[in-house]
PDB file of N, CA and C in Angstrom:
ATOM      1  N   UNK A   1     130.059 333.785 121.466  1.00  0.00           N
ATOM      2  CA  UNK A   1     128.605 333.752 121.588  1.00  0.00           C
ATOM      3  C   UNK A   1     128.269 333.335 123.018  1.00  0.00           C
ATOM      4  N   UNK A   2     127.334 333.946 123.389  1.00  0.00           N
ATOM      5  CA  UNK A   2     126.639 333.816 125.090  1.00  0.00           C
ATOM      6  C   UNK A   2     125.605 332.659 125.217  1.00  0.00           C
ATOM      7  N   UNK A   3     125.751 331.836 126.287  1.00  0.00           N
ATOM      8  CA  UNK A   3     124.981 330.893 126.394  1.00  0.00           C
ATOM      9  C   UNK A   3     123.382 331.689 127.258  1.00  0.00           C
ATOM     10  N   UNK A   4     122.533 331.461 126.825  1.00  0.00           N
ATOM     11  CA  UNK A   4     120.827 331.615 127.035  1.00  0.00           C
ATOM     12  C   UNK A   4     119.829 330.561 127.557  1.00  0.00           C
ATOM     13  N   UNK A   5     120.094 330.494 128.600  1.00  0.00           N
ATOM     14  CA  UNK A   5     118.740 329.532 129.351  1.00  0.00           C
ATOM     15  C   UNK A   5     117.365 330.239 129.916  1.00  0.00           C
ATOM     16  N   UNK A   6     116.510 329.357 129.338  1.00  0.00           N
ATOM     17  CA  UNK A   6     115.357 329.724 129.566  1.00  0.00           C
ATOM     18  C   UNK A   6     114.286 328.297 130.254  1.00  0.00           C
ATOM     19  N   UNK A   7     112.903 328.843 131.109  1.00  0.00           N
ATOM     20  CA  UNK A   7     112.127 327.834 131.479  1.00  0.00           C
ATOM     21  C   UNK A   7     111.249 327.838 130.821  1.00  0.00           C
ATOM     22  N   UNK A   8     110.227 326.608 130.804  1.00  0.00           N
ATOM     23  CA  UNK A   8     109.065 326.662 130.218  1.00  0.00           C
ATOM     24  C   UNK A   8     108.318 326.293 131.504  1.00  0.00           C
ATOM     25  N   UNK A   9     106.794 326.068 131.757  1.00  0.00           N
ATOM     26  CA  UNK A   9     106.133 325.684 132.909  1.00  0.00           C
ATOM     27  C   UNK A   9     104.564 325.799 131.873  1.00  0.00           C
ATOM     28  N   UNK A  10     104.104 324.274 132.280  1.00  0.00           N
ATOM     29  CA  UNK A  10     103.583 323.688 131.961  1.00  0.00           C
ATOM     30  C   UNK A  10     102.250 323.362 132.663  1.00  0.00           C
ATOM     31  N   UNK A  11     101.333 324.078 132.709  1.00  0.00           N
ATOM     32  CA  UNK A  11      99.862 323.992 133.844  1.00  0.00           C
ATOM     33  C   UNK A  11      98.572 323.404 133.015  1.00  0.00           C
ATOM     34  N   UNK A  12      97.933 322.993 133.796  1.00  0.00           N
ATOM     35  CA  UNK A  12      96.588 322.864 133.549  1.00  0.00           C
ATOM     36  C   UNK A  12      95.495 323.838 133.632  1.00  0.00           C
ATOM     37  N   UNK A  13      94.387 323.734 133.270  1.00  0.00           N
ATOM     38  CA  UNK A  13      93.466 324.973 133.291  1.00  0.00           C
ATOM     39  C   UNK A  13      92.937 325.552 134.591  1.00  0.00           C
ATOM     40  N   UNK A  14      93.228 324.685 135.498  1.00  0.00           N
ATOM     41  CA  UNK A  14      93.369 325.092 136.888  1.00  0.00           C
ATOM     42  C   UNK A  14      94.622 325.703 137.635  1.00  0.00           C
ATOM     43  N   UNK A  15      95.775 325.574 137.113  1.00  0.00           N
ATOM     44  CA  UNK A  15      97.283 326.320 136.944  1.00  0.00           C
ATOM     45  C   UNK A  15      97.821 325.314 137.985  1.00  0.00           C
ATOM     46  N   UNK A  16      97.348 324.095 137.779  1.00  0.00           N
ATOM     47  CA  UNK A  16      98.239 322.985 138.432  1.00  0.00           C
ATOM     48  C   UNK A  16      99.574 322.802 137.686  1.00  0.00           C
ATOM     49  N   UNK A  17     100.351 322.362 137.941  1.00  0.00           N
ATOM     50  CA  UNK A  17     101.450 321.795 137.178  1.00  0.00           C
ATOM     51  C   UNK A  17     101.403 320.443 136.663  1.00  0.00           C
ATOM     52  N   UNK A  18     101.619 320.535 135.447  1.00  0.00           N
ATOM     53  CA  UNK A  18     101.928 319.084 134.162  1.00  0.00           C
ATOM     54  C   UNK A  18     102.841 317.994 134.748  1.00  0.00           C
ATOM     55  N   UNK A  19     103.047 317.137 134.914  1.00  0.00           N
ATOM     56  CA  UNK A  19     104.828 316.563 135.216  1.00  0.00           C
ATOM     57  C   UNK A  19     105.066 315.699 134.028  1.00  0.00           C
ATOM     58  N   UNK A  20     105.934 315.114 133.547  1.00  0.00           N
ATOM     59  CA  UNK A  20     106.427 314.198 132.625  1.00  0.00           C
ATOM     60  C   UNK A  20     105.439 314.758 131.127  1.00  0.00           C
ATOM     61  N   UNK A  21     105.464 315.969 130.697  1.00  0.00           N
ATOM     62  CA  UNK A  21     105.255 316.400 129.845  1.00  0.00           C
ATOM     63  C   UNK A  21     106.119 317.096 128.863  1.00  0.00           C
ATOM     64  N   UNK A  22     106.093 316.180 127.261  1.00  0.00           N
ATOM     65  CA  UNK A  22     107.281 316.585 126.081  1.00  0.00           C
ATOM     66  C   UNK A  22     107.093 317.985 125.996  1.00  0.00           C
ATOM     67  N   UNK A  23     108.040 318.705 126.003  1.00  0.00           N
ATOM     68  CA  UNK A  23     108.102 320.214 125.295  1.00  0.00           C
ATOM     69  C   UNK A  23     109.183 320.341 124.729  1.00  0.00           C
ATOM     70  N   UNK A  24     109.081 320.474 123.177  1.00  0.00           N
ATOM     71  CA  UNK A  24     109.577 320.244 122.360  1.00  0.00           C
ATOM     72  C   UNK A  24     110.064 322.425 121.685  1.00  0.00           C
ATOM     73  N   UNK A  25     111.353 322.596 121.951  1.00  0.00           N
ATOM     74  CA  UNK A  25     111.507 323.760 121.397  1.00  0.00           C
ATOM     75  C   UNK A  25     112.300 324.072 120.365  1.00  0.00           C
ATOM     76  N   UNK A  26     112.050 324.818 119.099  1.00  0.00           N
ATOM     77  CA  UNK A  26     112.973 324.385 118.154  1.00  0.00           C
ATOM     78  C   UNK A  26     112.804 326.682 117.930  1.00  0.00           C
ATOM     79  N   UNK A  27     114.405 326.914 117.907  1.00  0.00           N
ATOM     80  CA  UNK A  27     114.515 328.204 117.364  1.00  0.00           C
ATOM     81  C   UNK A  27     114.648 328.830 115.451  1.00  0.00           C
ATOM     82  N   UNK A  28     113.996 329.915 115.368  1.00  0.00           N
ATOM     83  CA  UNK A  28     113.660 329.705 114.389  1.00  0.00           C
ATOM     84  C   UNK A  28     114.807 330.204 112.934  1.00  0.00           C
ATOM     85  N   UNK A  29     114.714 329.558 112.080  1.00  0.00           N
ATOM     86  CA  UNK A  29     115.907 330.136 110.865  1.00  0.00           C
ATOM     87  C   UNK A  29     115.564 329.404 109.559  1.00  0.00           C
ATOM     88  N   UNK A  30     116.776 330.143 108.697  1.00  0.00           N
ATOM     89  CA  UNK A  30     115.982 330.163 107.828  1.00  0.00           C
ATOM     90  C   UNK A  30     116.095 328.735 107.192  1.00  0.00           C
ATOM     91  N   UNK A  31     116.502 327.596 107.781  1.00  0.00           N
ATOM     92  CA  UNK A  31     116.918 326.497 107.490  1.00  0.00           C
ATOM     93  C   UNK A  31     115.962 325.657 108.378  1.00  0.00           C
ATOM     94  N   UNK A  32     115.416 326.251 109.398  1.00  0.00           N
ATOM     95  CA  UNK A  32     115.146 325.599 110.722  1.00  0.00           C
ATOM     96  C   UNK A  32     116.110 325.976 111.674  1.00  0.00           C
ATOM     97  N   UNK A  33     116.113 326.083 113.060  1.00  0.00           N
ATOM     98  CA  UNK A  33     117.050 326.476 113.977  1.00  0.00           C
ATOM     99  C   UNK A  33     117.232 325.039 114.281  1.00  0.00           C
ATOM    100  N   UNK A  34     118.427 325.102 115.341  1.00  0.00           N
ATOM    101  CA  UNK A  34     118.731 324.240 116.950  1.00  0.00           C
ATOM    102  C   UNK A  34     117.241 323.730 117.310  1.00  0.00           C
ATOM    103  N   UNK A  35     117.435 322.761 117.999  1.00  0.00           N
ATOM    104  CA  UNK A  35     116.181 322.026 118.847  1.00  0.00           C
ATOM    105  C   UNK A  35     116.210 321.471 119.711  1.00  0.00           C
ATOM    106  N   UNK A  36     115.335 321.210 121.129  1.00  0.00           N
ATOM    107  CA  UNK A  36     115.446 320.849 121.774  1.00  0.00           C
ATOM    108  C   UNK A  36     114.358 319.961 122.360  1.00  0.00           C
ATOM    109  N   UNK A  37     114.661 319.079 123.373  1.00  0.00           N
ATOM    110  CA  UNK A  37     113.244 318.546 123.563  1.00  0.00           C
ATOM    111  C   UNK A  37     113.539 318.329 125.469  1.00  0.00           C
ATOM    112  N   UNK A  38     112.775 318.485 126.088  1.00  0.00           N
ATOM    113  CA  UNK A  38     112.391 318.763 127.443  1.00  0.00           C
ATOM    114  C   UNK A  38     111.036 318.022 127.505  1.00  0.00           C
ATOM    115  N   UNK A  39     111.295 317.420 129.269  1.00  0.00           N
ATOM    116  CA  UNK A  39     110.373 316.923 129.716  1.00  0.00           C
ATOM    117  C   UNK A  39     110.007 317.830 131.349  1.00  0.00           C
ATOM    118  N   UNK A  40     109.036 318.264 131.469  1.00  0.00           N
ATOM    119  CA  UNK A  40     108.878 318.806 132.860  1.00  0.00           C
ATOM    120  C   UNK A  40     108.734 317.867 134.086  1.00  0.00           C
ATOM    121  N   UNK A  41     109.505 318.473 135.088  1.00  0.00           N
ATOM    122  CA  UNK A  41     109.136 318.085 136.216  1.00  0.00           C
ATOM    123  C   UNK A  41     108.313 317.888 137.216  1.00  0.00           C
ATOM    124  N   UNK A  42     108.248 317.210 138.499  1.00  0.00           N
ATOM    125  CA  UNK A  42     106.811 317.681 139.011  1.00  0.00           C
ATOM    126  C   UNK A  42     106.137 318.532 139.410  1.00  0.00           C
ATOM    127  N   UNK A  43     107.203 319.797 139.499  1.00  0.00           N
ATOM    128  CA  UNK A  43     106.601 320.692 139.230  1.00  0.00           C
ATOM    129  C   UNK A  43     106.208 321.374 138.019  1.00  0.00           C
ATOM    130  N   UNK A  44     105.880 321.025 136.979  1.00  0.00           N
ATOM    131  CA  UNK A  44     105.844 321.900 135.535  1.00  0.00           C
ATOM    132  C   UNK A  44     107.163 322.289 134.650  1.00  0.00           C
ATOM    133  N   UNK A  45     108.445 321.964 135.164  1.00  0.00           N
ATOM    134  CA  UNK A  45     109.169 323.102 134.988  1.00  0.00           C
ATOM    135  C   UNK A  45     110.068 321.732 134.104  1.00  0.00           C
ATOM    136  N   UNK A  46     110.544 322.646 132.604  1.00  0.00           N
ATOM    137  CA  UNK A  46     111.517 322.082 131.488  1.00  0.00           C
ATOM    138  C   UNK A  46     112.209 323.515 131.410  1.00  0.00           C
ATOM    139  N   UNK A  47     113.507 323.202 131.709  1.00  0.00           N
ATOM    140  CA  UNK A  47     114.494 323.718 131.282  1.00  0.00           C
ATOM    141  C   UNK A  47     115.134 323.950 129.879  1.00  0.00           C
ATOM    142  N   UNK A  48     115.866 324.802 129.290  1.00  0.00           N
ATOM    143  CA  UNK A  48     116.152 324.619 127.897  1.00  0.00           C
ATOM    144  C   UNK A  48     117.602 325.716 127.620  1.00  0.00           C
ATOM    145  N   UNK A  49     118.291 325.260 127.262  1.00  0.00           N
ATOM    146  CA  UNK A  49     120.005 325.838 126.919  1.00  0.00           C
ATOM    147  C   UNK A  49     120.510 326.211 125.361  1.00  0.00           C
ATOM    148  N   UNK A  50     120.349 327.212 124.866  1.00  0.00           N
ATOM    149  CA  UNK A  50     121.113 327.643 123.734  1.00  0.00           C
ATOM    150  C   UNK A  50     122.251 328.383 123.625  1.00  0.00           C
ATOM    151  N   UNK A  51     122.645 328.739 122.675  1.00  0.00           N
ATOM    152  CA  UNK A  51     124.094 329.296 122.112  1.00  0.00           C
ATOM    153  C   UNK A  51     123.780 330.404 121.538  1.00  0.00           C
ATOM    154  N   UNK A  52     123.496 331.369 122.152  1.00  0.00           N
ATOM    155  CA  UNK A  52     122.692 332.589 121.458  1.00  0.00           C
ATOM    156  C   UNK A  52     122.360 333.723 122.117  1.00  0.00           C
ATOM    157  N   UNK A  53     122.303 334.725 121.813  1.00  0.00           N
ATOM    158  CA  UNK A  53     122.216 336.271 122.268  1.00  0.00           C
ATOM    159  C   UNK A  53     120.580 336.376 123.058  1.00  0.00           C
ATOM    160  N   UNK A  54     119.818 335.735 122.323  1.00  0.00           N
ATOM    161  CA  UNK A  54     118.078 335.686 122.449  1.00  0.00           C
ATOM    162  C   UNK A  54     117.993 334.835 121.415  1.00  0.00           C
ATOM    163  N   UNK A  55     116.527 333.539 122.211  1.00  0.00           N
ATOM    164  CA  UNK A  55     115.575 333.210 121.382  1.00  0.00           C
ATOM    165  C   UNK A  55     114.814 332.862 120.961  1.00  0.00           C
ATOM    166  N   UNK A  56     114.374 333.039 119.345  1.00  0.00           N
ATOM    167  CA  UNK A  56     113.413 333.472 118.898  1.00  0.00           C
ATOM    168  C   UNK A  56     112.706 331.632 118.079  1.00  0.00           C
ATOM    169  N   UNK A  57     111.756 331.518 118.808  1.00  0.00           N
ATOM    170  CA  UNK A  57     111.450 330.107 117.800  1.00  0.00           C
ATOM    171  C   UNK A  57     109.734 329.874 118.500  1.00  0.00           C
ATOM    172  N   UNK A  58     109.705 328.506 118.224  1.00  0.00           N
ATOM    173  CA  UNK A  58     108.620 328.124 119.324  1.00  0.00           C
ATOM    174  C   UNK A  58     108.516 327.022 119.925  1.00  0.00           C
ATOM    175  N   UNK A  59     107.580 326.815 120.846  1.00  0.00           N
ATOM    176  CA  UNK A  59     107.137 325.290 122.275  1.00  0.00           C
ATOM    177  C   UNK A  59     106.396 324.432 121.151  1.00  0.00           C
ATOM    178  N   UNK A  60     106.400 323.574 121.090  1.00  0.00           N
ATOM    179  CA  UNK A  60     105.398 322.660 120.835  1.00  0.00           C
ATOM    180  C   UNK A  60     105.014 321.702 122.044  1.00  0.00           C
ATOM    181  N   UNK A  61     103.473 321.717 122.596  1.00  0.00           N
ATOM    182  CA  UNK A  61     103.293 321.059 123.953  1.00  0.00           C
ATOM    183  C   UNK A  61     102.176 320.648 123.443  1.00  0.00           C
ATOM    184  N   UNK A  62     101.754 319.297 123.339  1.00  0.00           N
ATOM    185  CA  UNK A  62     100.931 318.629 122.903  1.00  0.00           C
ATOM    186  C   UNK A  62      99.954 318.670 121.643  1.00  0.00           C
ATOM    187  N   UNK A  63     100.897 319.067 120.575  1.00  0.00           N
ATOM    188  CA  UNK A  63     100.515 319.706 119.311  1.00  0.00           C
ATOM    189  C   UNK A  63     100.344 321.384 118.776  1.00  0.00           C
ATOM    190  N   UNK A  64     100.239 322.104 119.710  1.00  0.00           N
ATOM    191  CA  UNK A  64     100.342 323.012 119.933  1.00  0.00           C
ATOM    192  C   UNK A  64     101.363 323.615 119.926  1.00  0.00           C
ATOM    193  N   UNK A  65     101.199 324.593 118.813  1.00  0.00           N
ATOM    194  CA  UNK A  65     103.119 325.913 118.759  1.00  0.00           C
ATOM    195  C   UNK A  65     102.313 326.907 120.006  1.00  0.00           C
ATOM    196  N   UNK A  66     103.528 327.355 120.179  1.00  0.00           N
ATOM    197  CA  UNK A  66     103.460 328.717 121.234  1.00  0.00           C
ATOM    198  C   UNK A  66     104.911 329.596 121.102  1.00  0.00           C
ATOM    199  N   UNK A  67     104.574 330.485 120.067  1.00  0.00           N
ATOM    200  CA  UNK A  67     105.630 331.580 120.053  1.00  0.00           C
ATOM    201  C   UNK A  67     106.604 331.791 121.453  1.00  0.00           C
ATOM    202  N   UNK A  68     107.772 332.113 121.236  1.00  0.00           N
ATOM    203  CA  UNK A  68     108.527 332.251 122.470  1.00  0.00           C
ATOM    204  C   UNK A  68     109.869 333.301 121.607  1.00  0.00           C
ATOM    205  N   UNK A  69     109.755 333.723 122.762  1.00  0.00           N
ATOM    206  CA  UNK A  69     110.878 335.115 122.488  1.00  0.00           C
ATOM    207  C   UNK A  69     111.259 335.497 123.808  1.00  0.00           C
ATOM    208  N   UNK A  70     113.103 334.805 123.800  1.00  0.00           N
ATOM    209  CA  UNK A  70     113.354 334.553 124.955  1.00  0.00           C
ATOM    210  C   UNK A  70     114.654 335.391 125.253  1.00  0.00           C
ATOM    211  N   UNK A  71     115.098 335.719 126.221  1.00  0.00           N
ATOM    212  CA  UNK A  71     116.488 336.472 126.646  1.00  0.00           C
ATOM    213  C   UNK A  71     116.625 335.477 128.136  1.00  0.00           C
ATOM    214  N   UNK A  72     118.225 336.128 128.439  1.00  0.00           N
ATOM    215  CA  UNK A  72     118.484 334.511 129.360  1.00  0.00           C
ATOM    216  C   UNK A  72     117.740 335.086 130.636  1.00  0.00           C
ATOM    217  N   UNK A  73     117.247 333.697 131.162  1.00  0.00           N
ATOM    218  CA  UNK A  73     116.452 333.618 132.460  1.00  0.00           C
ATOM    219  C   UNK A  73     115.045 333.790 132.711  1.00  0.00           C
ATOM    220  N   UNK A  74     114.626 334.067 131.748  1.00  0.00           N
ATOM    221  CA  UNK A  74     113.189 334.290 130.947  1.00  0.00           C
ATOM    222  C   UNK A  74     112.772 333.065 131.752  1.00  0.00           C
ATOM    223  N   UNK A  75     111.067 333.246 131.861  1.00  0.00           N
ATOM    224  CA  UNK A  75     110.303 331.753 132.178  1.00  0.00           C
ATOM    225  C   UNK A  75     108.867 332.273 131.605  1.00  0.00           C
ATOM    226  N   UNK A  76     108.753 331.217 131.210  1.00  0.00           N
ATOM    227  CA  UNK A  76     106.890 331.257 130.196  1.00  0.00           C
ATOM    228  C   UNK A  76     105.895 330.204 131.029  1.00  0.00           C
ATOM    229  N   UNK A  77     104.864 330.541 131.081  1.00  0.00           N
ATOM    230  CA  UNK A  77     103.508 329.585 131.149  1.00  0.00           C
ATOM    231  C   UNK A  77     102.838 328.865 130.463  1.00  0.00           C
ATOM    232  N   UNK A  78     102.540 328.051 129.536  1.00  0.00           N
ATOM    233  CA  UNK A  78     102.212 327.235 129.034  1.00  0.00           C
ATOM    234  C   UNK A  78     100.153 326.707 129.676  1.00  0.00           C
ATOM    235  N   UNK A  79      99.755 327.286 128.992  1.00  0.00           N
ATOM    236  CA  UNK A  79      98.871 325.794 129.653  1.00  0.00           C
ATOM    237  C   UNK A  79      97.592 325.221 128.627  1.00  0.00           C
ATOM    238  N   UNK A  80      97.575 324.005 129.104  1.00  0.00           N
ATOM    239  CA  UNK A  80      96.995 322.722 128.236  1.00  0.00           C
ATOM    240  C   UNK A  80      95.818 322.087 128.635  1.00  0.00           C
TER     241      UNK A  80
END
């Protein structure tokens, strides 16, 4: 099995960047997937590492799900 990293980035409604913000990613199955939890940097940016071809789950960023459907090197926007 292939390892899959993906970013998340984390802005404000002005597309500033978040820093020290939980993003919480959990992939999805039929049990519940893998999970992860990430904090962004000062620039916005949480990193995240699975064991997997693509994937498929979602962000949780300050209560908020956000679908994610990921292949490796992927990066998403987020904003809060």
């Amino acid at each position: 099995m292939s390892t899959l990293t993906f970013s998340i980035r984390v802005v404000d409604d002005e597309g500033d960047p978040v820093s020290n913000e939980d993003v919480y990613v959990v992939m999805s199955g039929i049990l519940g997937g893998p999970s992860q939890t990430g904090n962004t940097d000062e620039d916005g940016w949480a990193e995240f590492e699975f064991i997997a071809k693509r994937f498929y789950g979602v962000a949780h960023v300050r209560g908020e799900e956000h679908e994610i459907i990921a292949d490796d090197g992927d990066t998403f926007s987020i904003t809060v």
